[in-house]
Structures are given as structure tokens and as C-alpha cells.
Protein backbone atom coordinates (compact mmCIF):
# COMPACT_ATOMS: atom_id res chain seq x y z
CA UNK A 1 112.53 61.26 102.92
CA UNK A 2 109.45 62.93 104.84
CA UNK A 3 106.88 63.86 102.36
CA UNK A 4 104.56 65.90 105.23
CA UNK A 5 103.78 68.85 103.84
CA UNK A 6 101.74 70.43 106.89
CA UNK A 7 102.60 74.46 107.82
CA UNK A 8 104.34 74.46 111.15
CA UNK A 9 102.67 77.17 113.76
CA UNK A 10 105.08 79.94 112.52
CA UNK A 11 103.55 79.58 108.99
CA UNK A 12 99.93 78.95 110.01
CA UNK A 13 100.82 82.63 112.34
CA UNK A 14 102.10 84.18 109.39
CA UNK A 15 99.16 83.24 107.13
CA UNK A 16 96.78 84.44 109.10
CA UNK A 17 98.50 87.80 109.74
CA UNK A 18 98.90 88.19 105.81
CA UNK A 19 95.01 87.72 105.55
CA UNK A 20 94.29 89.87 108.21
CA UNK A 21 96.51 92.60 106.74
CA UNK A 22 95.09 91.42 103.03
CA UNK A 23 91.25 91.89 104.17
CA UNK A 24 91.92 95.17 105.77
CA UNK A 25 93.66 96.65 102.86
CA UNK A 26 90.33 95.72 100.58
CA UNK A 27 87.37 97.49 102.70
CA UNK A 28 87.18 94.20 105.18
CA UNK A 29 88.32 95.34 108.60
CA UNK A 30 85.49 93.66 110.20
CA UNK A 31 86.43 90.09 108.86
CA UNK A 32 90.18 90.43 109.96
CA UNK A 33 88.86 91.09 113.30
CA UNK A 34 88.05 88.18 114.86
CA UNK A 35 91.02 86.11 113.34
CA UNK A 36 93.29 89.16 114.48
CA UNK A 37 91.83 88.54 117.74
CA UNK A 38 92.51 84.68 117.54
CA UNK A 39 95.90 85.24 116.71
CA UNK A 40 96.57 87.52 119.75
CA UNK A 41 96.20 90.77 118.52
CA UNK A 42 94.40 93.38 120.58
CA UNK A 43 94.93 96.93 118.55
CA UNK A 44 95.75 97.04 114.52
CA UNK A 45 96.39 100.42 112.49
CA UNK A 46 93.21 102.32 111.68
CA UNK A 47 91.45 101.36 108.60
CA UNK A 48 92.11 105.06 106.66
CA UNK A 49 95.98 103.74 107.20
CA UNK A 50 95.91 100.01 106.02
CA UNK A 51 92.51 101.05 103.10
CA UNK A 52 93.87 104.06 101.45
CA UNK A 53 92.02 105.58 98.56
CA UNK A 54 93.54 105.48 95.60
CA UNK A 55 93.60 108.55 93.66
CA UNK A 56 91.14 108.31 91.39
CA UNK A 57 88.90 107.87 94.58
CA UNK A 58 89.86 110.62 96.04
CA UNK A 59 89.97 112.84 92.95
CA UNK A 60 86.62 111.32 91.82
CA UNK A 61 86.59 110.22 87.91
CA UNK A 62 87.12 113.69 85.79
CA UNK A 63 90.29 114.09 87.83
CA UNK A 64 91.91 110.58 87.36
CA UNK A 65 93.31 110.98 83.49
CA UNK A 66 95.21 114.12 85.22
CA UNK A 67 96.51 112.82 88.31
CA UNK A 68 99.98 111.20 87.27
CA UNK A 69 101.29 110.75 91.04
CA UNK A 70 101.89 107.57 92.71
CA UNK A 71 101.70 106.71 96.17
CA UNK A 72 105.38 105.82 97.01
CA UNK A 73 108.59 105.94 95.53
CA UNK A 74 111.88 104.31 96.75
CA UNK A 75 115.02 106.14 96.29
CA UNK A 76 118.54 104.20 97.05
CA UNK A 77 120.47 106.10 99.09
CA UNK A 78 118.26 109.09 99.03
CA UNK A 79 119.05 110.22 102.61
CA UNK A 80 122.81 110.57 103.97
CA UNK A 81 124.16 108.04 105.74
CA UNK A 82 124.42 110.50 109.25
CA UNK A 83 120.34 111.64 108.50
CA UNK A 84 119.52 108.46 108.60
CA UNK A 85 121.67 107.28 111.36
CA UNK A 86 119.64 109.48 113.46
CA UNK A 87 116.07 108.99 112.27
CA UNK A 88 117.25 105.32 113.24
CA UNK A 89 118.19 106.47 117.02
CA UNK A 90 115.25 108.35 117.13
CA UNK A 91 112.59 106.47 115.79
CA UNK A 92 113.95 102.93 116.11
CA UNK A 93 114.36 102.88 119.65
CA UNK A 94 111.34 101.51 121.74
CA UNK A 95 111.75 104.24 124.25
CA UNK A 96 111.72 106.87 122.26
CA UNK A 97 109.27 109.97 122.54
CA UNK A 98 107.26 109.24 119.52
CA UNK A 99 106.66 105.59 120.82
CA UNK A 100 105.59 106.13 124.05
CA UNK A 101 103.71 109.97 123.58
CA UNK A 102 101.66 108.02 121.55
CA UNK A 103 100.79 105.38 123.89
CA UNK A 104 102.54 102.32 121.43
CA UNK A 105 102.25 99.34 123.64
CA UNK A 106 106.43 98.82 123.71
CA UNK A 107 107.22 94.88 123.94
């Protein structure tokens, strides 16, 4: 039985994205940077997208007792099946306008 316990490089990859990804979300953008770097990345999503406020941040403190929305919600089967065949066509495939009008780096 092999007791080595050691992370292969797919898990050592995967850790570091997840810290990466878990420094950006709390303010730390310029920490993640160099070990983004180190792991090959050259662009991320900008730090408004991965940090968002919450509400009370955004509402300031008088505001939050009032604000009863929540970020996200996920609804089974919200969209029919044909609506979301298409969104997948559309924004799925690496070639599509959205991708490449926005200058996505398509590997």
C-alpha cells in the first residue's frame, strides 16, 4: 500500500488557482498576482467582477435592514429547453461574436 500523500501537479495547479480566485474575491488582487503569473496566467477578470460589494456596502448601513435581495438565485429548469439550446450555440462557441468582439484570447 503507498502511503505518499504528496498533491500531484494537477492539484498543486488547482490550489493555487483557488487561492488566486480566493484572494481576489477578499480585496487582495495584488497578492494573487504574482502566483497568477507563476501559474501561467497573463489576464484575470477585473477586480469590481471577482470583489463585489455586498449590499450593505453599497447601500451603506441605514439601508441594509431594508435591502432583502440576494445576489443570485438558481432556478431548475427556469429557461426552456430551445432558449437555452441557443444561448448555448451562441455563447458557448469559441468563435462566437461576443468572444472574439471582445478580444477573449480563444484557446
Amino acid at each position: 500500500e503507498d502511503n505518499d500523500q504528496s498533491l500531484t501537479d494537477e492539484e498543486y495547479f488547482q490550489a493555487g488557482e483557488r487561492l488566486a480566485l480566493l484572494l481576489c474575491q477578499s480585496g487582495r488582487c495584488r497578492k494573487a498576482k504574482k502566483g497568477l503569473s507563476s501559474l501561467g496566467f497573463t489576464c484575470r477578470l477585473a477586480e469590481d467582477v471577482l470583489d463585489y460589494q455586498s449590499s450593505s456596502e453599497r447601500n451603506g448601513p441605514e439601508l441594509e435592514e431594508h435591502d432583502e435581495s440576494v445576489p443570485c438565485q438558481i432556478i431548475d429548469n427556469f429557461l426552456p429547453e430551445p432558449w437555452l439550446k441557443r444561448l448555448g450555440r451562441a455563447l458557448l462557441n469559441p468563435t462566437s461574436n461576443y468572444w472574439t468582439c471582445h478580444n477573449y484570447s480563444i484557446e
